[in-house]
C-alpha atoms as a PDB file:
ATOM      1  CA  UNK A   1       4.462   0.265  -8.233  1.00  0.00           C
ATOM      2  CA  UNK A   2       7.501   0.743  -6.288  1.00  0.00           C
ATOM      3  CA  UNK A   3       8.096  -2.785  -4.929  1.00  0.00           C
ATOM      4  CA  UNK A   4      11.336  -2.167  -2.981  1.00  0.00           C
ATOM      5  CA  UNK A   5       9.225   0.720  -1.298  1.00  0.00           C
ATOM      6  CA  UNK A   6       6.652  -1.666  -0.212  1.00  0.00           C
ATOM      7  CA  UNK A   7       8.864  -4.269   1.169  1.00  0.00           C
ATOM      8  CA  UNK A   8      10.693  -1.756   3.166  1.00  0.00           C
ATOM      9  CA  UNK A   9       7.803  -0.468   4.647  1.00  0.00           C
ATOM     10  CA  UNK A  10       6.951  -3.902   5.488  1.00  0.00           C
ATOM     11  CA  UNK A  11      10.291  -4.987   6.833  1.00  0.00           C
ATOM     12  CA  UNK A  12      10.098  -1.281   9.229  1.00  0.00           C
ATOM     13  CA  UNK A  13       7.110  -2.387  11.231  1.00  0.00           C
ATOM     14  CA  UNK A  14       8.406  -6.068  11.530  1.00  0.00           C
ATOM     15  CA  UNK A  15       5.639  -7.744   9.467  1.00  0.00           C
ATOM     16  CA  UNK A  16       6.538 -11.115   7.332  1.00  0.00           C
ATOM     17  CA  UNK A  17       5.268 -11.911   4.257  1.00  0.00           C
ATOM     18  CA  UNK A  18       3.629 -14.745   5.787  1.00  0.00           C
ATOM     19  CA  UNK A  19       1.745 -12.097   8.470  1.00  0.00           C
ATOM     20  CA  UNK A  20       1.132  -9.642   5.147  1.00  0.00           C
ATOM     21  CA  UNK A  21      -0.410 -12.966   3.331  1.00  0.00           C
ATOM     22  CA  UNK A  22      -2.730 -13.489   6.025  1.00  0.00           C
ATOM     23  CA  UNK A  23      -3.909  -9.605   5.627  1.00  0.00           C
ATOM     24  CA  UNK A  24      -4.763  -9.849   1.803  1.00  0.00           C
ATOM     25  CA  UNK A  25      -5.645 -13.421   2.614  1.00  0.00           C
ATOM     26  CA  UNK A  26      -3.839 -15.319   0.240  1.00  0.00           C
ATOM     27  CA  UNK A  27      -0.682 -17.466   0.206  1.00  0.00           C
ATOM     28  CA  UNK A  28       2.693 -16.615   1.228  1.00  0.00           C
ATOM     29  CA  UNK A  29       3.809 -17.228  -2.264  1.00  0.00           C
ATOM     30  CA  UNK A  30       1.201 -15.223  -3.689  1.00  0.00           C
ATOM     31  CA  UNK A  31       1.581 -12.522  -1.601  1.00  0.00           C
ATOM     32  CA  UNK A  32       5.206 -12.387  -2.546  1.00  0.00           C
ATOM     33  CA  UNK A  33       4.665 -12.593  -5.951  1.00  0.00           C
ATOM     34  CA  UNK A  34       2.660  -9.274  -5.730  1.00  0.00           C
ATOM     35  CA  UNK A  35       5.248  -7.631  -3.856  1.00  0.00           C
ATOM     36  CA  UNK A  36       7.933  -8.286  -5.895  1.00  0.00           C
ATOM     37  CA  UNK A  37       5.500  -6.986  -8.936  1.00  0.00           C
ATOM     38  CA  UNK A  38       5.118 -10.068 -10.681  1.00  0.00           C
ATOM     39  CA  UNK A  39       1.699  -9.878 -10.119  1.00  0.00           C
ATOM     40  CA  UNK A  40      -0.950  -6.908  -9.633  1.00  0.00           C
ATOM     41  CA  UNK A  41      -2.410  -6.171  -6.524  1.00  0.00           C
ATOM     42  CA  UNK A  42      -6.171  -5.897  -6.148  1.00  0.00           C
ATOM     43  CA  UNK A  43      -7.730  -2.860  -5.295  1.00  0.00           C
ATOM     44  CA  UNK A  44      -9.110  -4.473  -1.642  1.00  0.00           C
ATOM     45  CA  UNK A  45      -5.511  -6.100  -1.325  1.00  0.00           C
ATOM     46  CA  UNK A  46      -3.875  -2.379  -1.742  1.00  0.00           C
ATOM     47  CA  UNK A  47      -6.490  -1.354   0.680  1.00  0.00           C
ATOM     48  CA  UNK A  48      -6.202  -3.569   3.081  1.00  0.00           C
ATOM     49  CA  UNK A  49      -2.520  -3.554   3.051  1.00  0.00           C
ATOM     50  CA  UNK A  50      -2.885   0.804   3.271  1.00  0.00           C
ATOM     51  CA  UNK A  51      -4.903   0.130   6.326  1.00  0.00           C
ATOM     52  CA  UNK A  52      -2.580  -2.697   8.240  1.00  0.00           C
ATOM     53  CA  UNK A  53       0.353  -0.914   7.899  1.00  0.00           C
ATOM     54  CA  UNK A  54      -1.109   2.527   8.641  1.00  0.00           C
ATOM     55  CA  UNK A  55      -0.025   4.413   5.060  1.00  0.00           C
ATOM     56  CA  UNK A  56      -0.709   7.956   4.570  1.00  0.00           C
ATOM     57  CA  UNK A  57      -2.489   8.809   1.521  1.00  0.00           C
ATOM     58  CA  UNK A  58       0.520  10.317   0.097  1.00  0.00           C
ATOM     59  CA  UNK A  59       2.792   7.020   1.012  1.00  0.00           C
ATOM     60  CA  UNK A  60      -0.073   4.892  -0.322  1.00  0.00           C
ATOM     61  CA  UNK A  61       0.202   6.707  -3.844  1.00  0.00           C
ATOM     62  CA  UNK A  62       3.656   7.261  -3.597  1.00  0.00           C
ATOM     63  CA  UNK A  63       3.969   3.073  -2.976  1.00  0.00           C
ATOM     64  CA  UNK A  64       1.066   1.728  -5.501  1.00  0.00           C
ATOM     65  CA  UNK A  65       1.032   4.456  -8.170  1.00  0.00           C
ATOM     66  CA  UNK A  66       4.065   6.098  -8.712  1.00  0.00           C
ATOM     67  CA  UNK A  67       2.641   9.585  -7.302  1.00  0.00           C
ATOM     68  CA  UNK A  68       0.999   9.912 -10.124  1.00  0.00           C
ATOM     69  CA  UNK A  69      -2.497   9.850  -7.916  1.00  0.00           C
ATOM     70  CA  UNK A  70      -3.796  13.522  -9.260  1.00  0.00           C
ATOM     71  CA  UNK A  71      -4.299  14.628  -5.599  1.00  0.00           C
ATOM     72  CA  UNK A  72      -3.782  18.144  -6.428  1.00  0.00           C
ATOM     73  CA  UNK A  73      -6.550  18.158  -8.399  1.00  0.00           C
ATOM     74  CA  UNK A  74      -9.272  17.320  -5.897  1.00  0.00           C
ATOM     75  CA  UNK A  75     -10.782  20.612  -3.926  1.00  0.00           C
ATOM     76  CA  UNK A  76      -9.720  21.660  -0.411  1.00  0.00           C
ATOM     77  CA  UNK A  77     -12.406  20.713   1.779  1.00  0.00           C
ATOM     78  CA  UNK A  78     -10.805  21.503   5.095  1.00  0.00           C
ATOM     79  CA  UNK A  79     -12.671  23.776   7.070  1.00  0.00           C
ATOM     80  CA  UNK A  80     -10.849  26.755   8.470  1.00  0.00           C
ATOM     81  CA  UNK A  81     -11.703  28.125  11.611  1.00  0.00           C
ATOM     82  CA  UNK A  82     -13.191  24.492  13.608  1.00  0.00           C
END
């Protein structure tokens, strides 16, 4: 996980670690012991936190997993032509 990443993001959109708490609904101090990587994130809490601040799924692999996310491996299931 790319914890400066994360709290850059963060600090872009103006959200505290108290508001960013409140979204994974836990304690400031919890929350900022998961952003500073001493503890994991939950998959909901990585969710939740992809949703609030509006992450792409590239930024939200990029952020949480390193880009390592196989996304190139999935098939292309855009429709051409709509």
């Amino acid at each position: 996980m790319k914890t400066r990443e994360l709290k850059a993001e963060r600090v872009r959109q103006g959200k505290s670690v108290k508001y960013m708490a409140q979204v994974i609904e836990k304690s400031d101090d919890a929350y900022a012991k998961k952003e500073r990587g001493d503890v994991k994130f939950s998959p909901d809490e990585m969710v939740a936190i992809c949703n609030d601040l509006c992450l792409s799924p590239e930024r939200f692999n990029a952020i949480f997993f390193d880009s390592e996310l196989p996304f190139s491996k999935f098939p292309d299931t855009t429709v051409s032509g709509l």
